[in-house]
C-alpha atoms as a PDB file:
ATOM      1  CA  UNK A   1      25.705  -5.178 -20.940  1.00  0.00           C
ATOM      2  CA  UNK A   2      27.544  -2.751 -18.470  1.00  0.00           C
ATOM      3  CA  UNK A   3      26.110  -1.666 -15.326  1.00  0.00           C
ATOM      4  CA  UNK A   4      24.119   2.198 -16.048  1.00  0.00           C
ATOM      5  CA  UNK A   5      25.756   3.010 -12.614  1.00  0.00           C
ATOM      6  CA  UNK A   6      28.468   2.142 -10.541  1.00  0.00           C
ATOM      7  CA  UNK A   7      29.291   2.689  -7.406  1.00  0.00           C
ATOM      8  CA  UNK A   8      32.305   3.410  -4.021  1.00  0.00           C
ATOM      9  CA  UNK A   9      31.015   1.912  -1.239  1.00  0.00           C
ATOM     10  CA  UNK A  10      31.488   1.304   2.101  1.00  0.00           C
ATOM     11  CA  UNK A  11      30.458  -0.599   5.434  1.00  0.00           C
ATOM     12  CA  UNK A  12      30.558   1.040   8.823  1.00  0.00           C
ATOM     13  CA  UNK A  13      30.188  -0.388  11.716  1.00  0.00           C
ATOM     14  CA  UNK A  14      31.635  -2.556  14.729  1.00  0.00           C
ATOM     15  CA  UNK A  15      32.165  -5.746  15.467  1.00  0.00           C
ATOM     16  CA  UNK A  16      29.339  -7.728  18.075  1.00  0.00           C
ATOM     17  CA  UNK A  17      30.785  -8.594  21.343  1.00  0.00           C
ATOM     18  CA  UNK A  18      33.537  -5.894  21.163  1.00  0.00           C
ATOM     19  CA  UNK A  19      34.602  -2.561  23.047  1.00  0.00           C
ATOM     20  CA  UNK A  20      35.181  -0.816  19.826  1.00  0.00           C
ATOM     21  CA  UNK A  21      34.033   2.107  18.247  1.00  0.00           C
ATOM     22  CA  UNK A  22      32.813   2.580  15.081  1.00  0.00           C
ATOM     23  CA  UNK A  23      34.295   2.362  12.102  1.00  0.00           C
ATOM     24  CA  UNK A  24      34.567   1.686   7.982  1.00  0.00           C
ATOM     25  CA  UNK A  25      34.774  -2.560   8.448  1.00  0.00           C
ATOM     26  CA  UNK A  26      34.912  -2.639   4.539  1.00  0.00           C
ATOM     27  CA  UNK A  27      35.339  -0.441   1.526  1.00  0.00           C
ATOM     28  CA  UNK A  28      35.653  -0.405  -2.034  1.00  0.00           C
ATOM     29  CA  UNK A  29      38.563   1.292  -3.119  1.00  0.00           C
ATOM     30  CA  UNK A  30      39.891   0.479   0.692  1.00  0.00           C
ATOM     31  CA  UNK A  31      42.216   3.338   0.498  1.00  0.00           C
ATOM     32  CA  UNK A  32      39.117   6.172   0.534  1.00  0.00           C
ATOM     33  CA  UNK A  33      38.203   4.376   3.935  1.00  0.00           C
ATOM     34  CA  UNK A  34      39.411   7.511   5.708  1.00  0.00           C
ATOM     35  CA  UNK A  35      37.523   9.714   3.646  1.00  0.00           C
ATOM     36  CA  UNK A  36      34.246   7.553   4.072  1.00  0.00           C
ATOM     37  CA  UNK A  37      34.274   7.420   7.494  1.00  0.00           C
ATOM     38  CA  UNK A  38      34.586  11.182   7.452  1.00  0.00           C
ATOM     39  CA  UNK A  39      31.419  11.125   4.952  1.00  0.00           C
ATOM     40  CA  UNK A  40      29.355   8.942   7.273  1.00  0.00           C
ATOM     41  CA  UNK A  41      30.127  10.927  10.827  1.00  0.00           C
ATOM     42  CA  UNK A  42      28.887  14.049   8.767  1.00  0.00           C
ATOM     43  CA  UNK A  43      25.625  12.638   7.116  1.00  0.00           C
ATOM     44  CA  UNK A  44      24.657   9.717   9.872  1.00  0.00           C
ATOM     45  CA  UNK A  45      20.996  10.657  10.981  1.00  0.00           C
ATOM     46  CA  UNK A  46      22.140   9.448  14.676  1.00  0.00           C
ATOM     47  CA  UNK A  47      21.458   7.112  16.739  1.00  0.00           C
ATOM     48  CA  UNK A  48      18.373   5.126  16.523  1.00  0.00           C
ATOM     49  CA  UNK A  49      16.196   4.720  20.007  1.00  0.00           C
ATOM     50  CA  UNK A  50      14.789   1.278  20.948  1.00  0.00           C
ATOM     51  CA  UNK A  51      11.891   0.851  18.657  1.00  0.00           C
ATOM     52  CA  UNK A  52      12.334   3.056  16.470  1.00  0.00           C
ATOM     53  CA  UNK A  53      11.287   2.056  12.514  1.00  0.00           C
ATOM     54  CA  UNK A  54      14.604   1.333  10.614  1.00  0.00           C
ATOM     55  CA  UNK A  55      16.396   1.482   7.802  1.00  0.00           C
ATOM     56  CA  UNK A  56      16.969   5.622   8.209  1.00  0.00           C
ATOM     57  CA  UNK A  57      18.355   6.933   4.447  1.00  0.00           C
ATOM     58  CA  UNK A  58      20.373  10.428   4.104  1.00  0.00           C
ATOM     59  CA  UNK A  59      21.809  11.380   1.105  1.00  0.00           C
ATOM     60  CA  UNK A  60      24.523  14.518   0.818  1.00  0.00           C
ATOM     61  CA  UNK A  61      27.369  15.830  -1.573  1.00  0.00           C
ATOM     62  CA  UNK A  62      30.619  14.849  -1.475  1.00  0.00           C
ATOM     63  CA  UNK A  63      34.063  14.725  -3.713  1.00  0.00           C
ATOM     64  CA  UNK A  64      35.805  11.747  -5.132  1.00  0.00           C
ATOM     65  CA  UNK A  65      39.620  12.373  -4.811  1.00  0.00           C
ATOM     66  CA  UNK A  66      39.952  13.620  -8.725  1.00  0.00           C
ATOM     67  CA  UNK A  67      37.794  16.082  -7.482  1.00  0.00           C
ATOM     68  CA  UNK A  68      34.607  15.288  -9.192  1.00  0.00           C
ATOM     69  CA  UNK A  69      31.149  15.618  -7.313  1.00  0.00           C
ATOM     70  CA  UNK A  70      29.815  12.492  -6.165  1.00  0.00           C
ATOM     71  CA  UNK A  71      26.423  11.779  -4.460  1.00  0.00           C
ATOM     72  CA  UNK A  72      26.434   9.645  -1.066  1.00  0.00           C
ATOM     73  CA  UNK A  73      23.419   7.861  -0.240  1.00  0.00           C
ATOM     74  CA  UNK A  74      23.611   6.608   3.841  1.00  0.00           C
ATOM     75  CA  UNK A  75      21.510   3.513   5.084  1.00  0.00           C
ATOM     76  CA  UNK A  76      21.071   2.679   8.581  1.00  0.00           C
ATOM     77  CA  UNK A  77      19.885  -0.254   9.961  1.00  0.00           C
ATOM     78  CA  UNK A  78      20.505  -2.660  12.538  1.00  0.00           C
ATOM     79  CA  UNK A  79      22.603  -5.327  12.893  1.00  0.00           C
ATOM     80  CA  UNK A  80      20.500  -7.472  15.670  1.00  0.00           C
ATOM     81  CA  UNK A  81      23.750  -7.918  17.374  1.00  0.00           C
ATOM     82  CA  UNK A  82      25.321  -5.950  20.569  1.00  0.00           C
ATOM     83  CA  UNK A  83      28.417  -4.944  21.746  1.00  0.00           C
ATOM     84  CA  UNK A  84      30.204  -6.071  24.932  1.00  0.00           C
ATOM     85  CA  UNK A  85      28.014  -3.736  26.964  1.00  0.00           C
ATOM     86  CA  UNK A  86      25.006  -5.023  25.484  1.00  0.00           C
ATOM     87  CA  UNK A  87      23.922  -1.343  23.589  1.00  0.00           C
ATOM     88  CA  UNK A  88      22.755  -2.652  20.204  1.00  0.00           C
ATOM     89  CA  UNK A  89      25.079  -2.388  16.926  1.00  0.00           C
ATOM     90  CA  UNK A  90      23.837  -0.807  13.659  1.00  0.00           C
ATOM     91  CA  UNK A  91      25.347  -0.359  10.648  1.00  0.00           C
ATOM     92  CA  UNK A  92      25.617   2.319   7.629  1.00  0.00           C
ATOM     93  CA  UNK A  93      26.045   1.363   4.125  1.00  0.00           C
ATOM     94  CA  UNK A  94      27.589   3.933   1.919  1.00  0.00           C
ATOM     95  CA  UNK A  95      27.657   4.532  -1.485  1.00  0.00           C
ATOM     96  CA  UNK A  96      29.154   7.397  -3.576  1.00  0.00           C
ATOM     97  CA  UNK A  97      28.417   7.717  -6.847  1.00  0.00           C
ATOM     98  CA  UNK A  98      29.082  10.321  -9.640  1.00  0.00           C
ATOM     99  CA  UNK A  99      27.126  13.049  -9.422  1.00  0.00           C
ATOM    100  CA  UNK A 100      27.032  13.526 -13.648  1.00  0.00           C
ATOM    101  CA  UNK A 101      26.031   9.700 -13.956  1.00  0.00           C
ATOM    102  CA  UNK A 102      22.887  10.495 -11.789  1.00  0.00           C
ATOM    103  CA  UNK A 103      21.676  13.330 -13.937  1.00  0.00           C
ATOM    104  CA  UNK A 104      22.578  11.696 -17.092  1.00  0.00           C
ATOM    105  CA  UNK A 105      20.612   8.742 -16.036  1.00  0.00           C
ATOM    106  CA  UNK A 106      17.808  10.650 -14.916  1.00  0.00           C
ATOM    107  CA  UNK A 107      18.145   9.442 -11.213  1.00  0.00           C
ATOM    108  CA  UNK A 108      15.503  10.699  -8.542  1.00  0.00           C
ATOM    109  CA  UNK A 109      14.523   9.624  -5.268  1.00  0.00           C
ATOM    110  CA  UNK A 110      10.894  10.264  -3.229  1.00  0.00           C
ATOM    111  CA  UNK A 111       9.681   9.223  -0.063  1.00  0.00           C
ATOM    112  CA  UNK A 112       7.028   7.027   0.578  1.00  0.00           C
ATOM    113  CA  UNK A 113       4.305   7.186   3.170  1.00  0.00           C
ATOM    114  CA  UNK A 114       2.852   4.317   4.844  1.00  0.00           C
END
């Protein structure tokens, strides 16, 4: 059976033990890596403090390159690594998906208290 949705994605980050800055590490198509590193600086929630309760979730518009509307869901969490000056690394996973699929699959998403 085919998948009901499918999905662009990337992963943005930096490497541990590095001087770096952040960046899309991987990406699927690679050539939108640009455009999803453009995506993530707009909808990243920040930057965590020590402590606080991870993964953080954002979700915004966007357009795929044939112009179509796409939905972007953002997930940060940690990485339990650090960097060369020991700040701690986290990561966002991206995805972008087409905005039309969500509706016609009758896609919603809530929030949860604890």
């Amino acid at each position: 059976m085919p998948p009901g949705l499918t999905a662009d994605w990337a992963l943005w980050g930096k490497e541990p033990g590095t001087n770096s800055g952040y960046q899309v590490l991987a990406a699927c198509p690679r050539e939108r890596s640009a455009e999803f590193n453009t995506s993530v600086h707009h909808w990243s929630p920040g930057t965590p403090a020590r402590g606080d309760q991870l993964p953080w979730i954002t979700i915004g518009p966007g357009r795929a390159p044939d112009g179509t509307d796409t939905v972007g869901v953002f997930l940060l969490d940690g990485t339990g690594t650090v960097d060369r000056t020991n700040r701690p690394i986290y990561r966002i996973v991206h995805f972008a998906v087409d905005a039309a699929t969500v509706g016609e699959l009758g896609l919603s998403w809530h929030t949860c208290s604890s």
